[in-house]
N, C-alpha and C. Protein backbone atom coordinates (compact mmCIF):
# COMPACT_ATOMS: atom_id res chain seq x y z
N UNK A 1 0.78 -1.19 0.00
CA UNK A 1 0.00 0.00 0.00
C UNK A 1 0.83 1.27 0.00
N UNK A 2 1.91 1.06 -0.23
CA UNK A 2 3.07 2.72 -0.82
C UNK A 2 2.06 3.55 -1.38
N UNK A 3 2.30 4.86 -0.90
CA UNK A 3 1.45 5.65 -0.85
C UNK A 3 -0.02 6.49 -1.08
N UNK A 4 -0.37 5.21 0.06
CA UNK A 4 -1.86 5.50 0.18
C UNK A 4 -2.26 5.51 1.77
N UNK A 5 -2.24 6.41 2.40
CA UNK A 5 -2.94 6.44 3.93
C UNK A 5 -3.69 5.82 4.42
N UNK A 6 -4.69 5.34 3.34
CA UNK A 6 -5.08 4.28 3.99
C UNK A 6 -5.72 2.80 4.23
N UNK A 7 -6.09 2.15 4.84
CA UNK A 7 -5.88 0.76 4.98
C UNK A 7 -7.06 0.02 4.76
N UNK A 8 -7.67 -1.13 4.89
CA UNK A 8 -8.76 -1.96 3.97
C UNK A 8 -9.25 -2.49 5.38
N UNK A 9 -10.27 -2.44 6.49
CA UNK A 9 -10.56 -3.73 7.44
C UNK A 9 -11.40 -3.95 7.38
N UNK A 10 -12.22 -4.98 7.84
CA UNK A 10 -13.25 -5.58 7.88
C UNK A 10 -13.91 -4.85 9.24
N UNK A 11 -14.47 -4.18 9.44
CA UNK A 11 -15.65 -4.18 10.92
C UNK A 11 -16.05 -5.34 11.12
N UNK A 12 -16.14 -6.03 12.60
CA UNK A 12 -16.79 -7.23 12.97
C UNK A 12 -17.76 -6.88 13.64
N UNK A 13 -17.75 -5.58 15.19
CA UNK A 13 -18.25 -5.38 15.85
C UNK A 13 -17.55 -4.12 16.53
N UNK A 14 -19.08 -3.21 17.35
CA UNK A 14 -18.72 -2.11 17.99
C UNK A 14 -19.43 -2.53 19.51
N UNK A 15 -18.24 -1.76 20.05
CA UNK A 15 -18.50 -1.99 21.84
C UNK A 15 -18.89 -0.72 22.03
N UNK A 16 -19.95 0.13 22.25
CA UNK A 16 -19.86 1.41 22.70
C UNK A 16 -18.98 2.01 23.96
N UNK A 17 -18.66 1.38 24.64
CA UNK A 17 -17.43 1.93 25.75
C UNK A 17 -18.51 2.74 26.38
N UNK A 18 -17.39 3.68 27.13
CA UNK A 18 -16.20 4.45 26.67
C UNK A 18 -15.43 3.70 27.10
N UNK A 19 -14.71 3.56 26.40
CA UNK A 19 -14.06 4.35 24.72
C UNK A 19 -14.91 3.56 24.00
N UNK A 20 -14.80 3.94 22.94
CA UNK A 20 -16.22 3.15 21.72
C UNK A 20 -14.71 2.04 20.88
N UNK A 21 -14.91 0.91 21.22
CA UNK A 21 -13.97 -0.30 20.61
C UNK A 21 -14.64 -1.25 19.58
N UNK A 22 -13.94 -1.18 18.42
CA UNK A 22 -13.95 -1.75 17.07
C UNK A 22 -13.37 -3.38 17.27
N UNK A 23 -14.07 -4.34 17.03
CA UNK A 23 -13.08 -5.53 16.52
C UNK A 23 -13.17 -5.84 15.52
N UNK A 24 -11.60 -5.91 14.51
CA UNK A 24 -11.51 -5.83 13.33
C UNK A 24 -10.83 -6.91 12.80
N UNK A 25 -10.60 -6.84 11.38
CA UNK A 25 -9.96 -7.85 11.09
C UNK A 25 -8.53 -6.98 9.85
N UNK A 26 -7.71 -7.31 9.35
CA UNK A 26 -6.95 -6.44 8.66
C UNK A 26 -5.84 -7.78 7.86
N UNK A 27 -5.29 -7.14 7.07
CA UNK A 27 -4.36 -8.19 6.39
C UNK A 27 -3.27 -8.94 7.45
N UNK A 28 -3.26 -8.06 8.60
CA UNK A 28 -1.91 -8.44 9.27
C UNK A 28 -2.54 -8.98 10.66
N UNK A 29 -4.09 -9.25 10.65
CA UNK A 29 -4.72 -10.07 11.47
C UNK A 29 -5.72 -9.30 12.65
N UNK A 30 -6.23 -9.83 13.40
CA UNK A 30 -7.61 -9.09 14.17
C UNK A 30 -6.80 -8.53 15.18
N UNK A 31 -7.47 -6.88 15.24
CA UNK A 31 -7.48 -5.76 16.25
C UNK A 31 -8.59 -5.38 17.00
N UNK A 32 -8.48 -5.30 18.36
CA UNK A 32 -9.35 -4.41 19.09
C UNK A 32 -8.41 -3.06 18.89
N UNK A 33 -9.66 -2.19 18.18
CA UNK A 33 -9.03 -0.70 18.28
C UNK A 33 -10.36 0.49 18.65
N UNK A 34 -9.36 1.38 19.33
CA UNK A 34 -10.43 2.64 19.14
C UNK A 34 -10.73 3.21 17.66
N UNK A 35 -12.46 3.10 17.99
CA UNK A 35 -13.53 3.67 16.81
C UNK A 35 -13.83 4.81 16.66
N UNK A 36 -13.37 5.82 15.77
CA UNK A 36 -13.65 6.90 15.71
C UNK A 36 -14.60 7.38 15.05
N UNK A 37 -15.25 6.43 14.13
CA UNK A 37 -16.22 6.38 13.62
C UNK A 37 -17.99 6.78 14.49
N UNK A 38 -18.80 6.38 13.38
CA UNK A 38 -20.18 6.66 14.08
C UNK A 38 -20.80 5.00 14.76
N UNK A 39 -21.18 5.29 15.44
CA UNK A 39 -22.02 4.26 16.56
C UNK A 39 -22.70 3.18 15.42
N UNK A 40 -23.15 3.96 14.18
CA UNK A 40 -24.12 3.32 13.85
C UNK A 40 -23.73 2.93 12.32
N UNK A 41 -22.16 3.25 12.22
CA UNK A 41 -21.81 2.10 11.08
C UNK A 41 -21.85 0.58 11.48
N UNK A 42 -21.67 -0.45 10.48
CA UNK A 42 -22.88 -1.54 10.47
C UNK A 42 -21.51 -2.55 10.05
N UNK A 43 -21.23 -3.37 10.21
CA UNK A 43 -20.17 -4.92 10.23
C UNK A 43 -20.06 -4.65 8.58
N UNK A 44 -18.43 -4.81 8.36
CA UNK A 44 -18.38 -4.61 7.03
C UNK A 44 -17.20 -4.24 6.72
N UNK A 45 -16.99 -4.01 5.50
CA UNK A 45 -15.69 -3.60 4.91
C UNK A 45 -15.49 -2.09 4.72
N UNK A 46 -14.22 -1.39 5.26
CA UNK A 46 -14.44 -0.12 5.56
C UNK A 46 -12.68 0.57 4.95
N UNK A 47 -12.79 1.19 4.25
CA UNK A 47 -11.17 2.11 4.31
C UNK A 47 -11.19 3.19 5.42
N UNK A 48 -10.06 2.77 6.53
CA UNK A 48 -9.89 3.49 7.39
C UNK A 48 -8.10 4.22 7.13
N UNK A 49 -8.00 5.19 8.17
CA UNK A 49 -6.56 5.88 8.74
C UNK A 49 -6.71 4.92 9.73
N UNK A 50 -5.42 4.74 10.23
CA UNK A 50 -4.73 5.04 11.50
C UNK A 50 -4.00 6.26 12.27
N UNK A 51 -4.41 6.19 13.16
CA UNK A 51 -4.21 7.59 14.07
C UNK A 51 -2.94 6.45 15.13
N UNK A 52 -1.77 7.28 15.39
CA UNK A 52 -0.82 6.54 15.98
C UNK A 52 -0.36 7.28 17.50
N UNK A 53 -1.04 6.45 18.52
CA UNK A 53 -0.83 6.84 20.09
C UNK A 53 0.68 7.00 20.36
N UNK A 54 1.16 8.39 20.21
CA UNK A 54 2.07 8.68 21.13
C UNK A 54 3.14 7.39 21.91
N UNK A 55 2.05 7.69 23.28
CA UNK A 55 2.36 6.58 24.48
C UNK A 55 3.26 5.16 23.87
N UNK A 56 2.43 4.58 22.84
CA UNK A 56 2.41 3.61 22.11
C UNK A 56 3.56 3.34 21.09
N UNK A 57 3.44 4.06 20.16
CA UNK A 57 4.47 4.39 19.44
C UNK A 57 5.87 3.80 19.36
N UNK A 58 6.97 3.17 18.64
CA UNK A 58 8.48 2.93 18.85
C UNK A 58 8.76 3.76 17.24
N UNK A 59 9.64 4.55 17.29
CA UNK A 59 10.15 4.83 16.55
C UNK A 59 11.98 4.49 16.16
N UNK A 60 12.22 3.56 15.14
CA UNK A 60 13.43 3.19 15.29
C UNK A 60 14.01 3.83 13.45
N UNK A 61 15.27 3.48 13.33
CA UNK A 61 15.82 3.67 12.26
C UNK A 61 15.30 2.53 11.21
N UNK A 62 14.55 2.93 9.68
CA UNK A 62 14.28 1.92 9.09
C UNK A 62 15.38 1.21 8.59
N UNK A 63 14.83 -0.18 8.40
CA UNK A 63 15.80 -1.27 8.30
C UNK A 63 15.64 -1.65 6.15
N UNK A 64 14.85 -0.81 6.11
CA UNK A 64 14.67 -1.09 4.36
C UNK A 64 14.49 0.01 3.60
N UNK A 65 14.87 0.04 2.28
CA UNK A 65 14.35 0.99 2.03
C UNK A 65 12.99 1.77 0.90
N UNK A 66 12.93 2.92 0.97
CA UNK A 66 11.34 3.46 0.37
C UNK A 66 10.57 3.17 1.29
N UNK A 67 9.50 3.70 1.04
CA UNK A 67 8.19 4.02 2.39
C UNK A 67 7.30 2.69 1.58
N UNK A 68 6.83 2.50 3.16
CA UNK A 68 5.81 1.23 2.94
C UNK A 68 5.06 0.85 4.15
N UNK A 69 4.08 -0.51 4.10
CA UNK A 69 3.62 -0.31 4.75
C UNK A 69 3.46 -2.05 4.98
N UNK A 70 3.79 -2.54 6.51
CA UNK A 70 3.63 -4.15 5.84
C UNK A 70 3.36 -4.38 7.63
N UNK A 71 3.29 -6.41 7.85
CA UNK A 71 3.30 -6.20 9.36
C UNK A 71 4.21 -7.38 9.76
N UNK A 72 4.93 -7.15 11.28
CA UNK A 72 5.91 -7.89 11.17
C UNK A 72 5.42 -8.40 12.62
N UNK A 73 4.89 -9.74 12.57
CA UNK A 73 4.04 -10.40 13.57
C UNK A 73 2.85 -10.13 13.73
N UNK A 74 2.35 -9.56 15.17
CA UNK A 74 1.65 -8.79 15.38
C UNK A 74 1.39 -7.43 15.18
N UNK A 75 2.33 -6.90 15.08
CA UNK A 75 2.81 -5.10 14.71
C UNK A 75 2.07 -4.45 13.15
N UNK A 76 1.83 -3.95 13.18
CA UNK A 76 1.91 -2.98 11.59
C UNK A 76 2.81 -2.14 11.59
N UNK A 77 4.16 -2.10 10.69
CA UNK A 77 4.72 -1.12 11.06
C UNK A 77 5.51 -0.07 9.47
N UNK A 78 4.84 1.25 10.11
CA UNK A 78 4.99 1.93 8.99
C UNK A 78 6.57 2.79 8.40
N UNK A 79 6.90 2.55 7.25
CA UNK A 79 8.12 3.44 6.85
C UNK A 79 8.14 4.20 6.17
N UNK A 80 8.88 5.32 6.58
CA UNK A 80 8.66 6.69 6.00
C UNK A 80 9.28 7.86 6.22
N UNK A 81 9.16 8.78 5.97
CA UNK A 81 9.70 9.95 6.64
C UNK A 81 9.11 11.17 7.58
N UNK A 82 8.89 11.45 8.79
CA UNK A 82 8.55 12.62 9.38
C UNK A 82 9.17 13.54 8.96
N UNK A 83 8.15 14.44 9.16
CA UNK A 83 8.54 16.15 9.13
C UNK A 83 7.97 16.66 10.34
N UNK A 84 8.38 18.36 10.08
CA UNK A 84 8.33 19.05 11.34
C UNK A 84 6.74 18.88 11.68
N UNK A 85 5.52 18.31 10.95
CA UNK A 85 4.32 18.10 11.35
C UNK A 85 4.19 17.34 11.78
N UNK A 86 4.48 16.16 11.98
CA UNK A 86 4.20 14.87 12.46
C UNK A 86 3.32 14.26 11.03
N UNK A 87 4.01 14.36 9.84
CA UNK A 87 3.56 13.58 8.58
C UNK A 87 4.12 12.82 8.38
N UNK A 88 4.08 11.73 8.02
CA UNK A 88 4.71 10.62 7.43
C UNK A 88 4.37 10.54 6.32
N UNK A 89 5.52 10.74 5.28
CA UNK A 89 6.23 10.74 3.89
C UNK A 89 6.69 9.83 3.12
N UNK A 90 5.62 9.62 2.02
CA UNK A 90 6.03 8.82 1.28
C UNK A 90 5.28 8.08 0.37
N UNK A 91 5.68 8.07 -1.15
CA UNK A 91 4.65 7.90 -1.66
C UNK A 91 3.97 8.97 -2.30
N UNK A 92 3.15 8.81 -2.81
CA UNK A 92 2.10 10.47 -3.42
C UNK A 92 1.16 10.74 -2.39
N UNK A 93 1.02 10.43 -1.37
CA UNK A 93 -0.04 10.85 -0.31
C UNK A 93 0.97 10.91 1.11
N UNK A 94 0.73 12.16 1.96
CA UNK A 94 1.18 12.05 3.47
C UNK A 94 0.39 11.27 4.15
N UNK A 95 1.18 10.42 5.22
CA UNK A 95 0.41 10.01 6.43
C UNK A 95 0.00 10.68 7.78
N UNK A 96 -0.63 10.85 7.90
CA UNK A 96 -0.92 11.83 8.95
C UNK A 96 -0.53 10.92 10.08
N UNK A 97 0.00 11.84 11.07
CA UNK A 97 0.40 10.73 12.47
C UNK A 97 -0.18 11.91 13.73
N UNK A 98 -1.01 11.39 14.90
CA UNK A 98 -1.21 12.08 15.84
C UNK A 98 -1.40 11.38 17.00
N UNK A 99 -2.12 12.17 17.87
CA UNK A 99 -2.74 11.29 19.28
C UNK A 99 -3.99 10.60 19.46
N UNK A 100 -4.46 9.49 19.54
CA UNK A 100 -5.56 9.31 19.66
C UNK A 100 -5.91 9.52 21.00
């Protein structure tokens, strides 16, 4: 998926919370994630972003090169370049990176 922001999952189910939790399914296997979405989207196939928690986050030196996007175990992990925005570069589209 080189430069395209964003990603393909399946919706299985919404937990309204709080926090409102998604269980999903994705190429690199099933996530519980926060839903930023509406309450009342419906089980299904959806193009989403990822929004990337701070807290969470490892940022290391990439080990390959060109921007991409793949998963290594459990992880999804993205390559690219930041700028002074917190964008991730690469590709014909920025990734937006923030706090959820």
């Amino acid at each position: 998926m080189p430069g395209s922001p964003e990603v393909r999952i399946h919706l299985d189910r919404l937990d309204p919370g709080p926090p409102v939790l998604a269980e999903v399914r994705t190429a690199c296997g099933p996530a519980v994630v926060r839903w930023r979405g509406d309450l009342a989207d419906v089980p299904g196939r959806y193009r989403v972003e990822w929004t990337i928690d701070e807290e969470h986050a490892v940022v290391r030196p990439a080990s390959g090169a060109g921007p991409g996007i793949r998963c290594e175990g459990q992880l999804l992990v993205l390559r690219g370049e930041f700028d002074d925005e917190s964008v991730l570069g690469g590709g014909s589209a920025p990734h937006r990176a923030g706090v959820a």
